[in-house]
N, C-alpha and C. Protein backbone atom coordinates (compact mmCIF):
# COMPACT_ATOMS: atom_id res chain seq x y z
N UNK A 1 127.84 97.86 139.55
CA UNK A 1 127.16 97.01 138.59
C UNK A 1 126.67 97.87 137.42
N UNK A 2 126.31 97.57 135.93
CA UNK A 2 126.17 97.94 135.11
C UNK A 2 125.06 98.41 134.87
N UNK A 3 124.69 99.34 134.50
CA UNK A 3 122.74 99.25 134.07
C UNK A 3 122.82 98.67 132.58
N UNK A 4 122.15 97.53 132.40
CA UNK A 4 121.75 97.41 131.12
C UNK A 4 120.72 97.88 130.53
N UNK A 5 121.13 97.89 129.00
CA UNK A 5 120.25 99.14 128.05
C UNK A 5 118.79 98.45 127.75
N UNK A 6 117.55 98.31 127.96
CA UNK A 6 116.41 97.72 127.44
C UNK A 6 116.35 98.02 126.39
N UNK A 7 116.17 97.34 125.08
CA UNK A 7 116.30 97.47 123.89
C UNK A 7 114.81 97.83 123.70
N UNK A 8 114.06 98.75 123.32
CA UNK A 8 112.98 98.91 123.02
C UNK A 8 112.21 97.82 121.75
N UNK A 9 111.19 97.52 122.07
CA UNK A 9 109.93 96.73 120.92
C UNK A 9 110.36 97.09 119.71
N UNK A 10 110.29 96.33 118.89
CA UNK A 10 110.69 96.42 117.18
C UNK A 10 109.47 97.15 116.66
N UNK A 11 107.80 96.92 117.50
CA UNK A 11 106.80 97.43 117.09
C UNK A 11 106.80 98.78 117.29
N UNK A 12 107.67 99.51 118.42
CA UNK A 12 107.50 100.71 118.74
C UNK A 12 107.97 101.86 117.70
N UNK A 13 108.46 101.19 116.77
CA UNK A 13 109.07 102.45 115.71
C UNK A 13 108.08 102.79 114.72
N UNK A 14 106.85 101.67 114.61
CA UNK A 14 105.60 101.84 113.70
C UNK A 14 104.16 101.88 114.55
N UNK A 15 104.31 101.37 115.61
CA UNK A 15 103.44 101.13 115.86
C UNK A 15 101.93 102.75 115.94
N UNK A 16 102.43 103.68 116.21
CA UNK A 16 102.07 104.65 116.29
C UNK A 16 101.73 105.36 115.35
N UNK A 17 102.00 104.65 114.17
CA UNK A 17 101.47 105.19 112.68
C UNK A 17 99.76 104.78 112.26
N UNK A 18 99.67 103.14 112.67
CA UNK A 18 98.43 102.20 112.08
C UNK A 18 97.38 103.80 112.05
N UNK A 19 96.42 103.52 111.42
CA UNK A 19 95.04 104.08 111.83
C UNK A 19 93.92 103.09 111.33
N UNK A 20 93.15 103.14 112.38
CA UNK A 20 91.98 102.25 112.66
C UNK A 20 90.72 102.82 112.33
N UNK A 21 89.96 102.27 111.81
CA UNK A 21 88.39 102.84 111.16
C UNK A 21 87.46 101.48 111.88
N UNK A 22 86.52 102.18 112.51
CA UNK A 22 85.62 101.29 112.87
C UNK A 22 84.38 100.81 112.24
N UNK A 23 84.92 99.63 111.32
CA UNK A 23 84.04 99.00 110.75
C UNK A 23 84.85 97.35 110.36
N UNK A 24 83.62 96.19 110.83
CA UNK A 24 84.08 94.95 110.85
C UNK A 24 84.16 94.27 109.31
N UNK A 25 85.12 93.24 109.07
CA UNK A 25 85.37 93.16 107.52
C UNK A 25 84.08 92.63 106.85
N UNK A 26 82.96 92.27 107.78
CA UNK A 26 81.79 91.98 106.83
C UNK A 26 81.12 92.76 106.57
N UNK A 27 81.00 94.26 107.34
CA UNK A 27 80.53 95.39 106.52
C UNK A 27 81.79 95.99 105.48
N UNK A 28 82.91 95.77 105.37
CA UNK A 28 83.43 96.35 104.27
C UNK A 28 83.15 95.40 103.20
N UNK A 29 83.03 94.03 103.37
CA UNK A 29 82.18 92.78 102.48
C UNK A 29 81.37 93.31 101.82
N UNK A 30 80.42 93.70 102.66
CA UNK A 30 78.78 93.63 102.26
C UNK A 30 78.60 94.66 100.79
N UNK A 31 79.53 95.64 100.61
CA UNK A 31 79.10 96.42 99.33
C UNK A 31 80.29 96.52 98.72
N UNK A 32 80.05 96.71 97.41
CA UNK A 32 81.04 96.27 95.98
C UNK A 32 81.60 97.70 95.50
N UNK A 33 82.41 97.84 95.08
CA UNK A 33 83.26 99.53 94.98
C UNK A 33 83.03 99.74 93.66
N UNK A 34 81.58 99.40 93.06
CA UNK A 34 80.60 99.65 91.98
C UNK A 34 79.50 100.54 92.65
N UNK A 35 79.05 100.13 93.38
CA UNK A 35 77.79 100.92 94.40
C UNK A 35 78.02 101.49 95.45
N UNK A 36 77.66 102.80 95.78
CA UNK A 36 77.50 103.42 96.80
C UNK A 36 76.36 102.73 97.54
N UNK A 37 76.48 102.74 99.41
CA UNK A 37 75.32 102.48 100.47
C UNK A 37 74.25 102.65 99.61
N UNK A 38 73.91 103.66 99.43
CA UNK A 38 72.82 104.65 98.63
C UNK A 38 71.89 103.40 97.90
N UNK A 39 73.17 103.12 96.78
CA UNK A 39 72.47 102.18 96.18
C UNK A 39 72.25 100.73 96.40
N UNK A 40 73.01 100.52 97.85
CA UNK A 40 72.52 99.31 98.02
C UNK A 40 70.98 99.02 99.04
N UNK A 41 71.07 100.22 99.40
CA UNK A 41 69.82 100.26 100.10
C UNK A 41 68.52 100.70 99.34
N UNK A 42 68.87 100.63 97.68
CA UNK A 42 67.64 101.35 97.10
C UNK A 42 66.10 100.15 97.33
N UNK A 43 64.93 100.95 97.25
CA UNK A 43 64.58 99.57 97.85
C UNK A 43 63.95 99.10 96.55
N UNK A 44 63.78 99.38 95.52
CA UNK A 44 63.95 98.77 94.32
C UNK A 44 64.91 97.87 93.92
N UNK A 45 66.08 97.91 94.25
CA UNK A 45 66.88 97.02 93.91
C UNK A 45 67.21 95.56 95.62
N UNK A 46 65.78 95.48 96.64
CA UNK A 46 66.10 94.58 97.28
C UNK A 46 65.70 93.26 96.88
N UNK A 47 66.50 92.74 97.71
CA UNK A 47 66.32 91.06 97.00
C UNK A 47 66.36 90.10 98.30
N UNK A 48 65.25 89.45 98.69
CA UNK A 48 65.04 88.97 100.09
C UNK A 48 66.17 87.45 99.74
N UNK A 49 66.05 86.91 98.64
CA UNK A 49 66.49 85.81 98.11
C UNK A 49 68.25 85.85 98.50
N UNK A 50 68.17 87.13 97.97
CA UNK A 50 69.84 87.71 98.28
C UNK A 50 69.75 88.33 99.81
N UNK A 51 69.21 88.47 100.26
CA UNK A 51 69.19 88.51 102.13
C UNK A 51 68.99 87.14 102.57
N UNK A 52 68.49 86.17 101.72
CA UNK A 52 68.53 84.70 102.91
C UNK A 52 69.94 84.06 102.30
N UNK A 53 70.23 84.20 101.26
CA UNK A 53 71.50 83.79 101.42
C UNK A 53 72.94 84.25 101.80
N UNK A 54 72.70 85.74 102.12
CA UNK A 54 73.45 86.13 103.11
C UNK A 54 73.64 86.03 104.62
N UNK A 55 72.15 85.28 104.76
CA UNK A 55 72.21 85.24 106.25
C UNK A 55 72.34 83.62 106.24
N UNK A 56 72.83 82.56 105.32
CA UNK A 56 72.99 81.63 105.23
C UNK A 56 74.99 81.59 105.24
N UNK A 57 74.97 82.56 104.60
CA UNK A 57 76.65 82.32 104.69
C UNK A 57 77.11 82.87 106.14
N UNK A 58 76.24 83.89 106.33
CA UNK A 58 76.81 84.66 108.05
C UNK A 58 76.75 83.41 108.56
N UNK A 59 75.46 82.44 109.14
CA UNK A 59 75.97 81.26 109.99
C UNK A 59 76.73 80.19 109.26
N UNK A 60 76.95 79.75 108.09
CA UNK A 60 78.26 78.81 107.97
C UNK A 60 79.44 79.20 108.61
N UNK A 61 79.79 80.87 108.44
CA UNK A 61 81.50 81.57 108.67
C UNK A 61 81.29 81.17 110.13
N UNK A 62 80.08 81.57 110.71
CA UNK A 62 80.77 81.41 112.51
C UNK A 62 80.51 80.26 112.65
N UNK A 63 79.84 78.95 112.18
CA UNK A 63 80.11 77.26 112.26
C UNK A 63 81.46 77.24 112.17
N UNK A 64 82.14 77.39 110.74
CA UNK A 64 83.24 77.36 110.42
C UNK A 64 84.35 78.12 111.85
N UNK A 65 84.29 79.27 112.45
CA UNK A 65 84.96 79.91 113.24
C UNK A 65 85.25 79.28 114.09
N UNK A 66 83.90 78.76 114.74
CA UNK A 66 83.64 78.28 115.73
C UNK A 66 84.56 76.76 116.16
N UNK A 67 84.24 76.07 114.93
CA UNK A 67 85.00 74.80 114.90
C UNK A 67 86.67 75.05 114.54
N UNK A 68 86.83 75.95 113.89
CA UNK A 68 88.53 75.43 113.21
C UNK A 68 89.54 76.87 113.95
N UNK A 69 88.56 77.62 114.89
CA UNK A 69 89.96 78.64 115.40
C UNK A 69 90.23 78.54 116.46
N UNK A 70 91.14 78.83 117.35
CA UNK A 70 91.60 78.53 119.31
C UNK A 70 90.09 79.18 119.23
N UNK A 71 90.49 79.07 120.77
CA UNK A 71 89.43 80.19 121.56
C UNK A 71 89.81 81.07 121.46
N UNK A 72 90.67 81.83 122.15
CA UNK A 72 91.42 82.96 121.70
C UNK A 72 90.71 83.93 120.56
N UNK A 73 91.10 83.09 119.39
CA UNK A 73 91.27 83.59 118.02
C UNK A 73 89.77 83.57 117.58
N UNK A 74 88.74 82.81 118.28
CA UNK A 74 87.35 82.99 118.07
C UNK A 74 86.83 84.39 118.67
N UNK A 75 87.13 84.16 119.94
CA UNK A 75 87.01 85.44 121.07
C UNK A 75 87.19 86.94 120.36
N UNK A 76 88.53 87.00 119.63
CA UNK A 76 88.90 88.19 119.16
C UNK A 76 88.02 88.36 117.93
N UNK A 77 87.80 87.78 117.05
CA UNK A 77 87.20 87.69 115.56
C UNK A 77 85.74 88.07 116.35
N UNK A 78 84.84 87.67 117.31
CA UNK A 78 83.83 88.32 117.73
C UNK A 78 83.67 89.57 117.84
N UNK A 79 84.90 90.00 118.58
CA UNK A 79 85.11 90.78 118.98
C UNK A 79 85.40 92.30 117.97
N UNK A 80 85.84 91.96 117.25
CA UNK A 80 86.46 92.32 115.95
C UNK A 80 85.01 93.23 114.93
N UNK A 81 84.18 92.30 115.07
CA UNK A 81 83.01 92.22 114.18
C UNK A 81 81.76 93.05 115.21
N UNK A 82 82.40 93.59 116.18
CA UNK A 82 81.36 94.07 117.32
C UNK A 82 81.97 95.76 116.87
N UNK A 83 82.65 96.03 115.71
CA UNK A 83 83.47 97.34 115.64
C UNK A 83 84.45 97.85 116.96
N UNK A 84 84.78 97.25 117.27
CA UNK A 84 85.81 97.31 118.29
C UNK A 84 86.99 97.52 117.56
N UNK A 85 87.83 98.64 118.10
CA UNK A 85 89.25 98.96 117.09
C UNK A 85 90.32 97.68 117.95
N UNK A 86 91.26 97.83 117.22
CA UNK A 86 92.31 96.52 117.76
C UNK A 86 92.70 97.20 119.45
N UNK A 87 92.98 98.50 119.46
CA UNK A 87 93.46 99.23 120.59
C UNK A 87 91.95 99.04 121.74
N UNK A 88 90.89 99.08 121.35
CA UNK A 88 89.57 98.76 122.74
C UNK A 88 89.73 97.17 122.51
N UNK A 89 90.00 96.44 121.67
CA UNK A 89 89.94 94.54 121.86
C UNK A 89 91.04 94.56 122.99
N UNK A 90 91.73 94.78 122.85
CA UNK A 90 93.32 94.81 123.36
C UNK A 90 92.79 95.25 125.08
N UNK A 91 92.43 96.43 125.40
CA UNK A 91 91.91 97.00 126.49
C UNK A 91 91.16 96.06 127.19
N UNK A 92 90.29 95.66 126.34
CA UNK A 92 88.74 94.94 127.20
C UNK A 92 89.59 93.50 127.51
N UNK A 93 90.40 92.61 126.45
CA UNK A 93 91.19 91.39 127.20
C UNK A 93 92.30 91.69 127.86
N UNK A 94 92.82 92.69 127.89
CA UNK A 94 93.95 92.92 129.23
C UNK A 94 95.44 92.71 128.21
N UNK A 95 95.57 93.05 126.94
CA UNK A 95 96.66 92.28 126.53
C UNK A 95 97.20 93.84 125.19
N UNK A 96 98.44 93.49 125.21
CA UNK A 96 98.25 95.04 124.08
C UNK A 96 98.07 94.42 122.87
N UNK A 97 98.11 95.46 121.97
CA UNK A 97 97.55 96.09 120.66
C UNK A 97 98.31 94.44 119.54
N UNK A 98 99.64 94.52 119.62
CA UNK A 98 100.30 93.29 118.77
C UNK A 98 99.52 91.87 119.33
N UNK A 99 99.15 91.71 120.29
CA UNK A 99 99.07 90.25 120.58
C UNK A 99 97.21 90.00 119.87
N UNK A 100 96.80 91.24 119.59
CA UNK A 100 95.54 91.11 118.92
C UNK A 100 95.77 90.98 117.48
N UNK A 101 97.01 91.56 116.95
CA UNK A 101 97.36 91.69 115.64
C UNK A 101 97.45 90.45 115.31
N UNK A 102 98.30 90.25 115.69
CA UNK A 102 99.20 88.56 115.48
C UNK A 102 98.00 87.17 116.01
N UNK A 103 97.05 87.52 116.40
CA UNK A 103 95.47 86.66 116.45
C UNK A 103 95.30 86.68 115.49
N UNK A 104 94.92 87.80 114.95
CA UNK A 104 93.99 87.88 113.50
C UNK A 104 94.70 87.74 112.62
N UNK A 105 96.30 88.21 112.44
CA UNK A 105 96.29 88.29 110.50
C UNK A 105 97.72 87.39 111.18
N UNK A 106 98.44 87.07 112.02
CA UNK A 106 99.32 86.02 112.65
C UNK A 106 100.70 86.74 112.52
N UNK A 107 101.68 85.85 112.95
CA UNK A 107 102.93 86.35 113.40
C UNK A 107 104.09 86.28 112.22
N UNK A 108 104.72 87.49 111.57
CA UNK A 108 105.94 87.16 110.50
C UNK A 108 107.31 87.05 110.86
N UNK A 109 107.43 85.97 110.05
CA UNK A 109 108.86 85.51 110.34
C UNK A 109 109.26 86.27 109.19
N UNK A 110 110.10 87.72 109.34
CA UNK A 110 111.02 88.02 108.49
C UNK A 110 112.49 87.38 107.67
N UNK A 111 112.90 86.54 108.30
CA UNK A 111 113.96 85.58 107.72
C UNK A 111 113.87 84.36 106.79
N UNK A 112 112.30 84.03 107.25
CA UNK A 112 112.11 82.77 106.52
C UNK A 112 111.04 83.25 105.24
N UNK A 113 110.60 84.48 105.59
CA UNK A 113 109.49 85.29 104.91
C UNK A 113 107.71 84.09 104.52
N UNK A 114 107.69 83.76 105.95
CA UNK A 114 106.69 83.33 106.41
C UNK A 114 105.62 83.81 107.75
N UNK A 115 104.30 83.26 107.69
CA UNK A 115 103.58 83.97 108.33
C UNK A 115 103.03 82.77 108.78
N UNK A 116 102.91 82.80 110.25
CA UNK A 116 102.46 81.68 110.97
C UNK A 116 101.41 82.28 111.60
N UNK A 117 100.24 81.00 111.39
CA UNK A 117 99.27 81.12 112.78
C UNK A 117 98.33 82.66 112.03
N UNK A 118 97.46 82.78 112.90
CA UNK A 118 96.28 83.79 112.50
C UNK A 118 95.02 83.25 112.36
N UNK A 119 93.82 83.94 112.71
CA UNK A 119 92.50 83.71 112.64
C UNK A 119 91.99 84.32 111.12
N UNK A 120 92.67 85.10 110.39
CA UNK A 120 92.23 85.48 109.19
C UNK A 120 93.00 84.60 107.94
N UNK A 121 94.07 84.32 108.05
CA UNK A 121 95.02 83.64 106.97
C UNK A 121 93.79 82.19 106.94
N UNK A 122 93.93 81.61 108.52
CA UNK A 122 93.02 80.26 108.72
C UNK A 122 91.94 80.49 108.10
N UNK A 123 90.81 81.41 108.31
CA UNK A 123 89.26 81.20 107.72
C UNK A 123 89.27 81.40 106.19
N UNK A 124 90.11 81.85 105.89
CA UNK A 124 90.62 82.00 104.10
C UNK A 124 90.93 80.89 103.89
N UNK A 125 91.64 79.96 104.21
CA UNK A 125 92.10 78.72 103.95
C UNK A 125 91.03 78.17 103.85
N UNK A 126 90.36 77.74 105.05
CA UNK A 126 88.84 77.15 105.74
C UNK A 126 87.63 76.89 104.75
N UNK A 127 87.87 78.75 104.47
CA UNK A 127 86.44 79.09 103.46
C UNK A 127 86.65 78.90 101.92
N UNK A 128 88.03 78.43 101.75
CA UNK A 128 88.39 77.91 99.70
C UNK A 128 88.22 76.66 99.89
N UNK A 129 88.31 75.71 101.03
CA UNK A 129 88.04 74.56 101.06
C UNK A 129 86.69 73.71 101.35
N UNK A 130 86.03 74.89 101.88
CA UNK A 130 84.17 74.49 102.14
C UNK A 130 83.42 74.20 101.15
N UNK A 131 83.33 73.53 100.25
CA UNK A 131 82.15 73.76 99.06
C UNK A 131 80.67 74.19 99.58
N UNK A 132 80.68 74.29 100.50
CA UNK A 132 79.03 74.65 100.45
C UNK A 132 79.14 76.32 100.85
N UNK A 133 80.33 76.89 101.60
CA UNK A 133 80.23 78.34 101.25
C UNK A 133 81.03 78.39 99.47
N UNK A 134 81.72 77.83 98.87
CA UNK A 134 82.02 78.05 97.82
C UNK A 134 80.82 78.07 96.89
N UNK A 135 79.70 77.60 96.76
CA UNK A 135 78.85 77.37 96.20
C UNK A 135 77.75 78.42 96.88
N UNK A 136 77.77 78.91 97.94
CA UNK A 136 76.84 80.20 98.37
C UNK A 136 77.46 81.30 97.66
N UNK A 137 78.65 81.77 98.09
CA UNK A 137 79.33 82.58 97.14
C UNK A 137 79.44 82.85 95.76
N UNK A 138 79.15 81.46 95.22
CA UNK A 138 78.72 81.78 93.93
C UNK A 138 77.47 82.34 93.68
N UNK A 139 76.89 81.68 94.21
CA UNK A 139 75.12 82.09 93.93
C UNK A 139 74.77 83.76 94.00
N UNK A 140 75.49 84.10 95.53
CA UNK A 140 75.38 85.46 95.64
C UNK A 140 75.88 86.34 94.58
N UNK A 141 76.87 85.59 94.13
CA UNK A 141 77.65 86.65 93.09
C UNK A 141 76.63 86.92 91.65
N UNK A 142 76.54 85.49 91.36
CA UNK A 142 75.19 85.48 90.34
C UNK A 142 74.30 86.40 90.32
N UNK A 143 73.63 86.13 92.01
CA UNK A 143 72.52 87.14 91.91
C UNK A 143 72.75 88.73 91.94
N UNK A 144 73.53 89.02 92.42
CA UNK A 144 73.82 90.60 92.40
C UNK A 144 74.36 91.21 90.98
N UNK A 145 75.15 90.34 90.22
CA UNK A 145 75.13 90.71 88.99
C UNK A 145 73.99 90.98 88.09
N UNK A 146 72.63 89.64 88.63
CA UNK A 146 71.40 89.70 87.82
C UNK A 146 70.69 91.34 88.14
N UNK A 147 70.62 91.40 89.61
CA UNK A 147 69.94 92.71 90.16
C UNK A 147 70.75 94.04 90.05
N UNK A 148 72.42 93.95 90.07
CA UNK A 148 72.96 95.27 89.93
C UNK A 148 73.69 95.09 88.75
């Protein structure tokens, strides 16, 4: 009988390149590539007004999460935001490294040059269609222009 050849993962020819930095996308959010930490922590320039409406948009996004992603795709986005690299998410649910990928930013169809499914493509969608985070977002933007 023949041995057949296992064709190795299409991921395995890249997969070993990614590099991962541990930090969740609402701390890369939180400061503008105008200001250094430094200066966002000056305490002259704090603004409690601009801290309650940041902590007004933090609970809309996980309302929003909460209601419009699987479980799954909620689970991981927690998870995500706990600084967990994709390789420890992957570990702690029992599943490898792609099936966390393809949660969050979803699965490409190279032929049709489409991208299905994802917990990040979705809350982008989610969050242009909310007016009431569209309208926090503005405000914030307002105000940080007024203060920085």
């Amino acid at each position: 009988m023949e041995k057949l050849d296992k064709r190795s993962p299409l991921s395995s020819a890249y997969q070993e390149f990614f590099f991962e930095v541990r930090a969740g996308e609402l701390q890369w959010n939180s400061f503008s590539n105008n200001d250094s930490m430094s200066a966002q922590l000056n305490p002259w320039q704090y603004s409690e007004e601009l801290l309650e409406l940041q902590d007004e948009l933090n609970k809309l996004f996980w309302q929003l999460a909460e209601t419009t992603l699987t479980d799954r795709q909620f689970e991981i986005i927690k998870l995500a935001c706990t600084d967990l690299t994709q390789m420890e998410m992957a570990d702690k649910l029992h599943v490898n490294r792609s099936s966390i990928t393809k949660s969050l930013f979803g699965n490409k169809d190279y032929v049709k040059q489409k991208t299905y499914g994802g917990a990040v493509p979705k809350m982008k969608k989610y969050i242009k269609k909310n007016k009431e985070i569209q309208e926090l977002l503005v405000k914030i933007n307002e105000l940080q222009e007024e203060i920085f």
